[in-house]
Protein backbone atom coordinates (compact mmCIF):
# COMPACT_ATOMS: atom_id res chain seq x y z
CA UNK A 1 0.00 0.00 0.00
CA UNK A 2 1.90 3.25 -1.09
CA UNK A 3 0.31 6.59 0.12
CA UNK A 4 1.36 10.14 -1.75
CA UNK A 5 2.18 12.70 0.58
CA UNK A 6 4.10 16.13 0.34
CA UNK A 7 7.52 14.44 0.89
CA UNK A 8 6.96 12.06 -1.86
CA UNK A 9 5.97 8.40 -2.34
CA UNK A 10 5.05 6.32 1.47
CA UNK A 11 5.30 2.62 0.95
CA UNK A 12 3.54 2.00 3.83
CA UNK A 13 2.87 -1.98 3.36
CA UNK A 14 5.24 -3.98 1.21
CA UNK A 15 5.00 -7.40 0.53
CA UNK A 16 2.70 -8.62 2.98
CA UNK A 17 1.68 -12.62 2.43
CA UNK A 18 -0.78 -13.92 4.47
CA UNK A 19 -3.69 -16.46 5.48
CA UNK A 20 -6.04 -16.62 7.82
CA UNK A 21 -8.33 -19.65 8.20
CA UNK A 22 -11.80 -20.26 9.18
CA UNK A 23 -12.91 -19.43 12.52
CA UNK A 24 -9.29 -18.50 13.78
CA UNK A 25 -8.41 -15.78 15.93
CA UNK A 26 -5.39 -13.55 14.58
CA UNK A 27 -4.10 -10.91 16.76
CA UNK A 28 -1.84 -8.69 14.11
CA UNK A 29 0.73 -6.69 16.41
CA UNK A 30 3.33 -4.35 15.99
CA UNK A 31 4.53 -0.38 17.05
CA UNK A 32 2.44 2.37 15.67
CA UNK A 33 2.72 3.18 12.44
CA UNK A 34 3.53 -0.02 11.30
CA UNK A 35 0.57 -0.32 9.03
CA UNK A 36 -1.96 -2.54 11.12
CA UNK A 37 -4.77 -0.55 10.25
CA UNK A 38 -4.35 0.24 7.16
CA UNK A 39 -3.99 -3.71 6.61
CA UNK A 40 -7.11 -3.58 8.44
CA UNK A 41 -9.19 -1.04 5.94
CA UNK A 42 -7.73 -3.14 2.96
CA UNK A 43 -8.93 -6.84 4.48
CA UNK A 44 -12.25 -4.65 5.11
CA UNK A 45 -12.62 -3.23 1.40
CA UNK A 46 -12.59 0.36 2.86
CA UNK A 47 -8.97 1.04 0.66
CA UNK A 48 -8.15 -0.48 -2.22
CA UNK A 49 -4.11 -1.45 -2.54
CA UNK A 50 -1.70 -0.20 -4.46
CA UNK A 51 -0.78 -4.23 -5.84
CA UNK A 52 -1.76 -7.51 -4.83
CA UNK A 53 -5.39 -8.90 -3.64
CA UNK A 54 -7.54 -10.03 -0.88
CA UNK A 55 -9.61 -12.36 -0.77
CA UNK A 56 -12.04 -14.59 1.17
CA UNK A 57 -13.10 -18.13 -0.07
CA UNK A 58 -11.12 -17.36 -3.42
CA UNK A 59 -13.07 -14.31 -3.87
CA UNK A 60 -11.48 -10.49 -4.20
CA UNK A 61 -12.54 -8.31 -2.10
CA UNK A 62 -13.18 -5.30 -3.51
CA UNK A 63 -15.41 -3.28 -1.55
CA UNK A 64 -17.35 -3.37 1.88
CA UNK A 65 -18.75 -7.10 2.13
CA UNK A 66 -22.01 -8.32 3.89
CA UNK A 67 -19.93 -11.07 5.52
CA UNK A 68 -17.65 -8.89 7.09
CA UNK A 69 -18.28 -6.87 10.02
CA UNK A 70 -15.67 -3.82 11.52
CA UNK A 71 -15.20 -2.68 15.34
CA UNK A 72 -13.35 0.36 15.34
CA UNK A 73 -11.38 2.31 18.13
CA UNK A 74 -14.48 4.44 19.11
CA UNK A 75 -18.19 2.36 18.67
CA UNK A 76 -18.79 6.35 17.26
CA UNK A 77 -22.71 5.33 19.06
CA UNK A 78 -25.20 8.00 18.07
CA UNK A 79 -25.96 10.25 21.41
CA UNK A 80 -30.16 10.46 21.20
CA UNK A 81 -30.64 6.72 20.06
CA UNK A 82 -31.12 4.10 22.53
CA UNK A 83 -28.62 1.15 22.67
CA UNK A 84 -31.14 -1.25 20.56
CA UNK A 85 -31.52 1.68 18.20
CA UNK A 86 -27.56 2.27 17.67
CA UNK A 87 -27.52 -2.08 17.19
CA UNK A 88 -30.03 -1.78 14.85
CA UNK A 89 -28.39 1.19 13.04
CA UNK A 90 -26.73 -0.42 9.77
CA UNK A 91 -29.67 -2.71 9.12
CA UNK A 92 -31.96 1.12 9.28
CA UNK A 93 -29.30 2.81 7.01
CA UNK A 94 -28.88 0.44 4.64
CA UNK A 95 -32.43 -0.87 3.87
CA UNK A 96 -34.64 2.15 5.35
CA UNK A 97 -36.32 0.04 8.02
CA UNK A 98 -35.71 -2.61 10.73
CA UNK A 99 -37.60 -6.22 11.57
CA UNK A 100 -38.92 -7.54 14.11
CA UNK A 101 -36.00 -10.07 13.80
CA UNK A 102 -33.34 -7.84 14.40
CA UNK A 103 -34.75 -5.82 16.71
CA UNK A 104 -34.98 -9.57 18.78
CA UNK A 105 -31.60 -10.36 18.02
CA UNK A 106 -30.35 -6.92 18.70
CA UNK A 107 -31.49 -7.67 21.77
CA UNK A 108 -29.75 -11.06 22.36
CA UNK A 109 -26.54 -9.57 21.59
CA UNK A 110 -26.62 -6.95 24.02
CA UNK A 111 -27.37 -9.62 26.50
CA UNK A 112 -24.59 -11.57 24.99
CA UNK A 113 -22.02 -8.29 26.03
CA UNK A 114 -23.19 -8.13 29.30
CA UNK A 115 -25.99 -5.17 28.52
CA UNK A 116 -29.14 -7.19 29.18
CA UNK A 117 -31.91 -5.24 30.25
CA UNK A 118 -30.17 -1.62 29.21
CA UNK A 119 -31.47 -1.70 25.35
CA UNK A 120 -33.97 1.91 25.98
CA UNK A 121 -30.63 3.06 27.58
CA UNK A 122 -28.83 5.99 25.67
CA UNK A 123 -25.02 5.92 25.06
CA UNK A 124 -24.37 9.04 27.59
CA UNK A 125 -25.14 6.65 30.46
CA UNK A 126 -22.63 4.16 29.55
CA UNK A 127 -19.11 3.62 30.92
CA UNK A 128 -16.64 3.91 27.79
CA UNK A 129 -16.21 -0.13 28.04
CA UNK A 130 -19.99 -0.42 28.17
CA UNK A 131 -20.50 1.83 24.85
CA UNK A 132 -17.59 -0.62 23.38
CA UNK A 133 -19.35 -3.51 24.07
CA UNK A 134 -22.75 -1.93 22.15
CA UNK A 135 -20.16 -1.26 19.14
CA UNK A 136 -19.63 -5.03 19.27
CA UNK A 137 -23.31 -6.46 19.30
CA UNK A 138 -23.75 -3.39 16.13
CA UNK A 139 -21.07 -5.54 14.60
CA UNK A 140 -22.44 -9.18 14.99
CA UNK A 141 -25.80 -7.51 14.11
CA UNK A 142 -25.71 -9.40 11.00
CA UNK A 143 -24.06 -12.44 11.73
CA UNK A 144 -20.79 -11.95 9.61
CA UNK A 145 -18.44 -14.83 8.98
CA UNK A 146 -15.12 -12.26 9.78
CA UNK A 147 -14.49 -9.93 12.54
CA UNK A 148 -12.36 -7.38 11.87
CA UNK A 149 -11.19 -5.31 15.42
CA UNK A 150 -9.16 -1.80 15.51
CA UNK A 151 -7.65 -1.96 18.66
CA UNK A 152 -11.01 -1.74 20.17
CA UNK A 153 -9.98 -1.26 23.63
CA UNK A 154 -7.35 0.89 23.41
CA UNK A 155 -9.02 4.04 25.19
CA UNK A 156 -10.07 1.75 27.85
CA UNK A 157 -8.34 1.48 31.63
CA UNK A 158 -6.53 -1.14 32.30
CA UNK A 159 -8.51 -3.02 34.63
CA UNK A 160 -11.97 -2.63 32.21
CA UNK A 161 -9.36 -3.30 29.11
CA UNK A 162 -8.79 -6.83 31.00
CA UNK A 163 -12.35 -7.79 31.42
CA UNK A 164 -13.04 -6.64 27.79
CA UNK A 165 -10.68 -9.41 26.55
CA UNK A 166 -11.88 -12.20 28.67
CA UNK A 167 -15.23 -10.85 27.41
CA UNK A 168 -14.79 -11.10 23.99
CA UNK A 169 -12.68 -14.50 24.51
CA UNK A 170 -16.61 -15.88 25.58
CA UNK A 171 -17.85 -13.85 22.41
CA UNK A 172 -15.92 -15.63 20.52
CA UNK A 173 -16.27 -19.09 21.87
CA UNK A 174 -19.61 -18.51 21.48
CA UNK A 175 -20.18 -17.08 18.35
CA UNK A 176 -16.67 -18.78 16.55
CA UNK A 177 -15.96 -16.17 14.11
CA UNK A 178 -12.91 -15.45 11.99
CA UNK A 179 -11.08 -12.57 14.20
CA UNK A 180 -8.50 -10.46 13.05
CA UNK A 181 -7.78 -8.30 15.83
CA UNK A 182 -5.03 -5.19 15.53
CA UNK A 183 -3.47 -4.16 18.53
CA UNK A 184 0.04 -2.96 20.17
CA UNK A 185 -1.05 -5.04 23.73
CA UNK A 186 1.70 -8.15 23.77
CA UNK A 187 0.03 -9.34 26.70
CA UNK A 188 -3.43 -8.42 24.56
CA UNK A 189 -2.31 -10.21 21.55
CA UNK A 190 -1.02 -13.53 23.73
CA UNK A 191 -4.51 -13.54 25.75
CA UNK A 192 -7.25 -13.64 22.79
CA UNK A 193 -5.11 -15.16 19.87
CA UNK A 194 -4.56 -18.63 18.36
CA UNK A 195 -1.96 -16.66 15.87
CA UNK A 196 0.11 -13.72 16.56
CA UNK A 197 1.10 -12.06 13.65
CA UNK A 198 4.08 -9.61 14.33
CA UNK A 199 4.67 -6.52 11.94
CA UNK A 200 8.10 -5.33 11.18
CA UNK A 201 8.34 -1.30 12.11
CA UNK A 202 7.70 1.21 8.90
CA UNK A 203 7.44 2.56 6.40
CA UNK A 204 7.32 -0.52 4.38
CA UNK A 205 5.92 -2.91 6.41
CA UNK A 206 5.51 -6.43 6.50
CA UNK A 207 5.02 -9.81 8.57
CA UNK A 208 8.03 -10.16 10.38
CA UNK A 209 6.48 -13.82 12.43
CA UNK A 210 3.87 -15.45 11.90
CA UNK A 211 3.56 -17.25 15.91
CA UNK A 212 0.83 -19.34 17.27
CA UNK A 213 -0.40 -19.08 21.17
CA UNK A 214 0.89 -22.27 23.23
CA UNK A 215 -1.65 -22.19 25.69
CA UNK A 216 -5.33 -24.28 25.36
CA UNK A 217 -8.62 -22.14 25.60
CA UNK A 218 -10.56 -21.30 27.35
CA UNK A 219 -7.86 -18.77 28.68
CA UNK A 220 -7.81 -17.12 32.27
CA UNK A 221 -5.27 -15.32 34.20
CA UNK A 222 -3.43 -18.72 35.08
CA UNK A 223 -3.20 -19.35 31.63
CA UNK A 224 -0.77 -16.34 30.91
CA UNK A 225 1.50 -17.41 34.12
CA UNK A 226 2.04 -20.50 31.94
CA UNK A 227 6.11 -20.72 31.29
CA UNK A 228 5.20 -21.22 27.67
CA UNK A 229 2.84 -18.07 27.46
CA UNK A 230 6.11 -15.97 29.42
CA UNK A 231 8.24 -17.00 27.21
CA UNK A 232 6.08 -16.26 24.55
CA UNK A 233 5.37 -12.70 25.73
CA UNK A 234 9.44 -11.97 26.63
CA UNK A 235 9.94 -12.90 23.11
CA UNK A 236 7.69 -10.46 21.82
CA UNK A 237 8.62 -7.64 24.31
CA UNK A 238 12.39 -8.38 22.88
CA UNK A 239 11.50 -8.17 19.33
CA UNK A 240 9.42 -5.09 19.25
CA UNK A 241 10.49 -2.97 22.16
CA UNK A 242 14.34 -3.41 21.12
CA UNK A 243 13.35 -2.74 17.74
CA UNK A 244 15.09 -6.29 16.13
CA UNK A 245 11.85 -6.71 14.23
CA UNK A 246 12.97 -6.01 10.76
């Protein structure tokens, strides 16, 4: 992916091979600026790249697909809509009117994140890991085959980031999407994933390891005192924090 700017050409993504399979949970991490969500928009159809493809069950993505659904940083809820409403939201936008249907299972997924019983709430009452959790059920509205997270939590504390990600570790059990979630968390990346993949620093970025998560699910805080999962998360504090990613 190469990017014009006033100092010239930005190769911002160069190279980048990759596979994901069904139902897996990838965790793609690396320093900002790296190119993680920009990898993110392309996987999404939101940018188009400068070479090479993506595609899903042999098919190019080439804009925004039904199957695919996006948590950003921010759930961006809207302020006067109630928490069903702002579920309900793409399904109103996109075909003018909501069913009974998804109303019910807009519902069932708040319950899912925890929210049961809040749905005539509005988003002004909600914690910021509350109003994340409402961007989540928005995004399984439709049932898509692929997740695709932004590091979701990252303007969450640390204690409410913590419970988020043994949160959507249940989601995900639950549900058994294909993930790909971007973050700069090691300990983040080593808790939700079955694959870590590890981004070299930029500009022209690429997948520097491609490493898979030692430790059985389901996953709780034993699980990441594990000698395995230490060594695991050492290795990745080396490799990014002492800049040998390359």
């Amino acid at each position: 992916m190469t990017f014009d700017t006033r100092a010239g050409e930005l190769i911002a993504l160069q190279h980048v091979n990759l596979a994901i399979n069904d139902h897996e949970f990838i965790a793609v991490l690396g320093p900002s600026g790296c190119g993680k969500s920009t990898l993110m928009r392309i996987v999404a159809g939101l940018l188009k790249p400068s070479a090479g493809t993506v595609s899903v069950q042999g098919e190019a993505v080439v804009e925004p697909r039904d199957d695919i659904g996006i948590v950003f940083q921010k759930p961006t809820l809207l302020p006067w809509a109630t928490l069903e409403d702002n579920v309900v939201f793409p399904m109103k936008h996109k075909f003018g009117r909501v069913t009974k249907d998804q109303r019910d299972r807009a519902r069932e997924l708040l319950k899912t994140v925890g929210l049961a019983s809040l749905e005539n709430r509005r988003p002004g009452r909600l914690s910021g890991g509350m109003q994340q959790r409402v961007g989540i059920a928005r995004a399984l509205l439709h049932n898509p085959e692929i997740l695709l997270m932004d590091e979701p939590f990252s303007a969450l504390d640390a204690l409410t980031r913590e419970e988020m990600g043994f949160e959507l570790q249940n989601i995900w059990q639950n549900h058994r999407k294909t993930v790909m979630f971007i973050t700069h968390s090691i300990v983040e990346a080593v808790l939700l994933a079955d694959r870590i993949i590890v981004m070299s620093h930029g500009p022209c970025a690429h997948v520097a390891e491609d490493l898979r998560v030692p430790a059985p699910r389901p996953r709780t805080g034993d699980s990441m005192r594990m000698a395995e999962m230490q060594d695991l998360v050492s290795h990745l504090r080396d490799i990014l924090m002492t800049k040998k990613v390359a």
